[in-house]
N, C-alpha and C. Protein backbone atom coordinates (compact mmCIF):
# COMPACT_ATOMS: atom_id res chain seq x y z
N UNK A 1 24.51 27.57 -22.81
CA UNK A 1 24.54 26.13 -22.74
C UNK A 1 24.28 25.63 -21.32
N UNK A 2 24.67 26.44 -20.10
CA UNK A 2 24.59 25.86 -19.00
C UNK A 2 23.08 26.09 -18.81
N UNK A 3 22.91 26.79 -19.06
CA UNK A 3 20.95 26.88 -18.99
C UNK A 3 19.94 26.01 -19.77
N UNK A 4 20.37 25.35 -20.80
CA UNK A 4 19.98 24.18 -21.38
C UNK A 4 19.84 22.80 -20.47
N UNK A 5 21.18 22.78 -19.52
CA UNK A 5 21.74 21.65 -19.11
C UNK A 5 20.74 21.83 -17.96
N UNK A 6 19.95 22.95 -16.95
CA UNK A 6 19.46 23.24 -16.00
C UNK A 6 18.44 22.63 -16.45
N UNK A 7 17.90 23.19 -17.79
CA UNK A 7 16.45 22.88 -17.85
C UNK A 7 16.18 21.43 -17.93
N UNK A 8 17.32 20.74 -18.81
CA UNK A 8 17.14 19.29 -18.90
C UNK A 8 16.88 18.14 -17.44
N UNK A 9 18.08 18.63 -16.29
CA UNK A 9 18.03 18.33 -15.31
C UNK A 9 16.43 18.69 -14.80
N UNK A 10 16.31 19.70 -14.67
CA UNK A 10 14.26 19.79 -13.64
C UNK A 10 13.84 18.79 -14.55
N UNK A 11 13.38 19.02 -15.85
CA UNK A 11 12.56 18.15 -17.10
C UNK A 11 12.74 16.76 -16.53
N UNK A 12 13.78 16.05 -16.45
CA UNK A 12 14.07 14.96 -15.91
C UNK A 12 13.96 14.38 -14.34
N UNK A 13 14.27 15.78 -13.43
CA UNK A 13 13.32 15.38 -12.16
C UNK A 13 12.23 15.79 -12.12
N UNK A 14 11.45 16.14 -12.84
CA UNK A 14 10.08 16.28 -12.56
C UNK A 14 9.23 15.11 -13.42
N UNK A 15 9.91 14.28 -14.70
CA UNK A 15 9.39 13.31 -15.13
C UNK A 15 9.79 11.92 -14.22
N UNK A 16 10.78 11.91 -13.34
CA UNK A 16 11.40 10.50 -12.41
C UNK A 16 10.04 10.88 -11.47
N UNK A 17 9.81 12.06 -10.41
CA UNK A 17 9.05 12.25 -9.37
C UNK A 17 7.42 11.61 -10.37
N UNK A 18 7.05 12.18 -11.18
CA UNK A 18 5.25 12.06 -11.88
C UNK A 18 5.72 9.56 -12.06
N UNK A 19 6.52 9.48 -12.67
CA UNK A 19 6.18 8.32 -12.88
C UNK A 19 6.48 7.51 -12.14
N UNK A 20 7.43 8.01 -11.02
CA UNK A 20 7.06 7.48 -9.36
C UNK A 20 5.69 7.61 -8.54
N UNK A 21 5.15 8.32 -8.50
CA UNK A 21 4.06 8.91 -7.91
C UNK A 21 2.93 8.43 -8.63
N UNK A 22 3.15 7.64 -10.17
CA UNK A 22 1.85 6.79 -10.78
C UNK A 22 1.32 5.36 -10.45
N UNK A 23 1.37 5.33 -8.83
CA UNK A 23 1.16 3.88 -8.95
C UNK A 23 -0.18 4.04 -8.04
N UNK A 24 -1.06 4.69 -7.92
CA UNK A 24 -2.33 4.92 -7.54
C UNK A 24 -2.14 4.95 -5.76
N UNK A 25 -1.10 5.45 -5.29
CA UNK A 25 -1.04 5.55 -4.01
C UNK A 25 -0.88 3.93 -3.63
N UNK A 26 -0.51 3.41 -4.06
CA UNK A 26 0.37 1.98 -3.56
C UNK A 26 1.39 1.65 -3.71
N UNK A 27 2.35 1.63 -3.04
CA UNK A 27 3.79 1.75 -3.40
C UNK A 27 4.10 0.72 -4.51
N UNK A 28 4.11 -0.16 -3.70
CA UNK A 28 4.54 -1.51 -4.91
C UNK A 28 3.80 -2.49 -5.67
N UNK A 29 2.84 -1.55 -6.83
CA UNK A 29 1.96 -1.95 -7.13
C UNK A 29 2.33 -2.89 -8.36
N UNK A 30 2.27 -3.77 -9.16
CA UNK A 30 2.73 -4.94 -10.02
C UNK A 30 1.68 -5.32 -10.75
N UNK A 31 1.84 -5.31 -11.93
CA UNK A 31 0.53 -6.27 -12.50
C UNK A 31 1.50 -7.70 -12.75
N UNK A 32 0.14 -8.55 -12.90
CA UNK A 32 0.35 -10.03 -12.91
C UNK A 32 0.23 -10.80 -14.09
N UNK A 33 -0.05 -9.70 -15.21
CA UNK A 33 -0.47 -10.42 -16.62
C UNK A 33 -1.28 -11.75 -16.86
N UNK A 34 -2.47 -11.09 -16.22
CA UNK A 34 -3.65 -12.51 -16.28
C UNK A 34 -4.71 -11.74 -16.23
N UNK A 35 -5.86 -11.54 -16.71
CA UNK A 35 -7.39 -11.38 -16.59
C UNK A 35 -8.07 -12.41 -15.69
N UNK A 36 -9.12 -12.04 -14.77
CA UNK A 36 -9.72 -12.92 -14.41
C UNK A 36 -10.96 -12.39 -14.12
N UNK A 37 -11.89 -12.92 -13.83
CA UNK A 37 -13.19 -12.57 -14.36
C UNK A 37 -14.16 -12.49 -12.63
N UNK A 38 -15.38 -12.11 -12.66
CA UNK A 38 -16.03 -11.60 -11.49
C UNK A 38 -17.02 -12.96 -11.36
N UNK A 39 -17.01 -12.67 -10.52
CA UNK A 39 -17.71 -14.34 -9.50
C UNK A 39 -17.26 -16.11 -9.19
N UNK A 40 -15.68 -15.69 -9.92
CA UNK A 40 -14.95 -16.76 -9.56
C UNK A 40 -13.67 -16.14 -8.56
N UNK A 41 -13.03 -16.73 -8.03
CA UNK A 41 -11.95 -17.27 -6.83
C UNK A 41 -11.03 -16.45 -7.55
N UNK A 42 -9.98 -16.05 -6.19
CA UNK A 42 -8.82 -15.71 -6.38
C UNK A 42 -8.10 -16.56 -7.39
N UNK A 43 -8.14 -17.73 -7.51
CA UNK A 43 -6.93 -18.93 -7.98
C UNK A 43 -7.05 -18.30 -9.70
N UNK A 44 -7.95 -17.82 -10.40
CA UNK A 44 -7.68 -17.41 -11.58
C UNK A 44 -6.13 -16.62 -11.42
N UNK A 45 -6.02 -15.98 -10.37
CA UNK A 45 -4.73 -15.13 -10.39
C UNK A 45 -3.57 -16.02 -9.97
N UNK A 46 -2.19 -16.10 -10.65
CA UNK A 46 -1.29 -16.66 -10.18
C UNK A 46 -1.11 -16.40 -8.76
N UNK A 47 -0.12 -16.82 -7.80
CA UNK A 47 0.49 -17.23 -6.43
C UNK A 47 0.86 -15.47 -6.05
N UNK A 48 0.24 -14.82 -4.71
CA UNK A 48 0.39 -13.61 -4.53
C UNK A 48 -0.08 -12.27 -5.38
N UNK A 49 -1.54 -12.61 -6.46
CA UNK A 49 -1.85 -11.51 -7.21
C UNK A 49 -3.00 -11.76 -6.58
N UNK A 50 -4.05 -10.60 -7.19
CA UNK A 50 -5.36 -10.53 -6.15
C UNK A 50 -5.98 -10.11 -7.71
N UNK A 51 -7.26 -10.59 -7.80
CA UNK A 51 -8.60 -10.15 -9.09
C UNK A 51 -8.82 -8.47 -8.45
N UNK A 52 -8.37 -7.55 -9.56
CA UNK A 52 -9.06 -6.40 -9.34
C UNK A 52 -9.95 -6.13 -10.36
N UNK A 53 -10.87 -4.99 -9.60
CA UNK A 53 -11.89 -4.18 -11.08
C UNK A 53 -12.01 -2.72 -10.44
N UNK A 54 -12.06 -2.40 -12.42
CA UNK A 54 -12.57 -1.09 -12.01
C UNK A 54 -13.51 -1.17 -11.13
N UNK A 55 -13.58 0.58 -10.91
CA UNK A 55 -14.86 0.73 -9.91
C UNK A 55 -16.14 1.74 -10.27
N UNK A 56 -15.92 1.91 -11.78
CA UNK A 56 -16.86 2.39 -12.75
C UNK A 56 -17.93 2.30 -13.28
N UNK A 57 -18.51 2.85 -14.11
CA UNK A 57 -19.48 2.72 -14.60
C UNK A 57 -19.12 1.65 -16.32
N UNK A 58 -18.13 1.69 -16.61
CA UNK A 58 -17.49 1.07 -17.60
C UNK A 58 -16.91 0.40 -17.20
N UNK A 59 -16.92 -0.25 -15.88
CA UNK A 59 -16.43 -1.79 -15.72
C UNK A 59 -16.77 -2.74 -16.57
N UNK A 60 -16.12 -3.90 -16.74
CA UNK A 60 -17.22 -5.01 -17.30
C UNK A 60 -16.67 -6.01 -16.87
N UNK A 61 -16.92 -7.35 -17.12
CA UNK A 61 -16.93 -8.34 -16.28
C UNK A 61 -15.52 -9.00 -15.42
N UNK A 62 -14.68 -8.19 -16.58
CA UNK A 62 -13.06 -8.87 -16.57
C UNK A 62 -12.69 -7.71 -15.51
N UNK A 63 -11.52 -8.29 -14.98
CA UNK A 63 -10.64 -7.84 -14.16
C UNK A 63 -9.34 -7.98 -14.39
N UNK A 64 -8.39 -7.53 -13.63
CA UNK A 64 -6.77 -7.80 -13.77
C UNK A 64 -6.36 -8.29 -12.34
N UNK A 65 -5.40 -8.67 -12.96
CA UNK A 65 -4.35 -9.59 -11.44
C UNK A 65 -3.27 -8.22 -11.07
N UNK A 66 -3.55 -8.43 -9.78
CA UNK A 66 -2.15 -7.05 -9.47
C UNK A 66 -1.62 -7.91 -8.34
N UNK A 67 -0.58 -7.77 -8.01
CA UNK A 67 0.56 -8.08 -6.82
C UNK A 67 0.28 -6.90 -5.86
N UNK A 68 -0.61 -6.90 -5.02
CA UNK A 68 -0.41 -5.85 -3.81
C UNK A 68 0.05 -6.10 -2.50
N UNK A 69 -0.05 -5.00 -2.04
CA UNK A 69 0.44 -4.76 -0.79
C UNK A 69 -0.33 -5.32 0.49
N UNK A 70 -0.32 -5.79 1.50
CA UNK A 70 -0.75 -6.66 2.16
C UNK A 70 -2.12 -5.48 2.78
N UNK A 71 -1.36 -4.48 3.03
CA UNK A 71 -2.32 -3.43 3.88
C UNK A 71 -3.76 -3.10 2.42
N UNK A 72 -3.02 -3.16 1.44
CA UNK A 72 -4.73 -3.02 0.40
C UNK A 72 -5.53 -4.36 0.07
N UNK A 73 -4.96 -5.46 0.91
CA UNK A 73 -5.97 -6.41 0.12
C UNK A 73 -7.22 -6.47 0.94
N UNK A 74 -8.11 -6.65 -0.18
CA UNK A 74 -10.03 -6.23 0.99
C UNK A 74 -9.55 -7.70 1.44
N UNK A 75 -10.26 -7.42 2.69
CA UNK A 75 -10.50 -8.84 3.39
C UNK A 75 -12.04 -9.67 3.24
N UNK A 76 -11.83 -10.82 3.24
CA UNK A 76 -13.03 -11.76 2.63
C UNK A 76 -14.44 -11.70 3.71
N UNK A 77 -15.73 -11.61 3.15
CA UNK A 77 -16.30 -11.56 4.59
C UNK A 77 -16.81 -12.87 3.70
N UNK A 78 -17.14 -13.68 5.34
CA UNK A 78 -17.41 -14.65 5.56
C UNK A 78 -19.38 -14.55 5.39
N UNK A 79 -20.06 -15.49 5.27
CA UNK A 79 -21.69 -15.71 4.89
C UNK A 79 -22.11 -16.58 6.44
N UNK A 80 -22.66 -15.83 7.19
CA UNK A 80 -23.67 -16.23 7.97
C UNK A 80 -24.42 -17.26 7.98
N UNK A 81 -24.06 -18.63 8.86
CA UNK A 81 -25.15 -19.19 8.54
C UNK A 81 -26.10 -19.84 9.66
């Protein structure tokens, strides 16, 4: 029985460590429960979410709102004129 109780314990820290470690290398990554779509403005996303997209070949037009971290948000380039 005590060897049951061992195995349960790893089983259980090794499933806390994997679904800690699933947030794509961003700590405090959040979705925002909104779609927003490609070639319009941040403002589709509520207050502090940012429009993401895949970066695939099976992208398609929609995106998701995530709450990130200040150090991942791309910064805007500005148009030359």
């Amino acid at each position: 029985m005590r060897a049951s109780k061992i195995l349960l314990f790893v089983v259980l820290t090794v499933a806390a460590i994997m679904l800690n470690s699933c947030t794509y290398g961003v700590r405090h990554l959040a979705y925002c429960k909104k779609e927003c779509f490609k070639g319009t403005e941040d403002t589709d996303c509520p207050g502090g979410c940012h429009c993401v997209f895949r970066d695939d070949k099976r992208s398609t037009k929609n995106g998701t709102c995530w709450k990130l971290p200040k150090s991942e948000i791309p910064k805007k380039r500005r148009k030359k004129t």
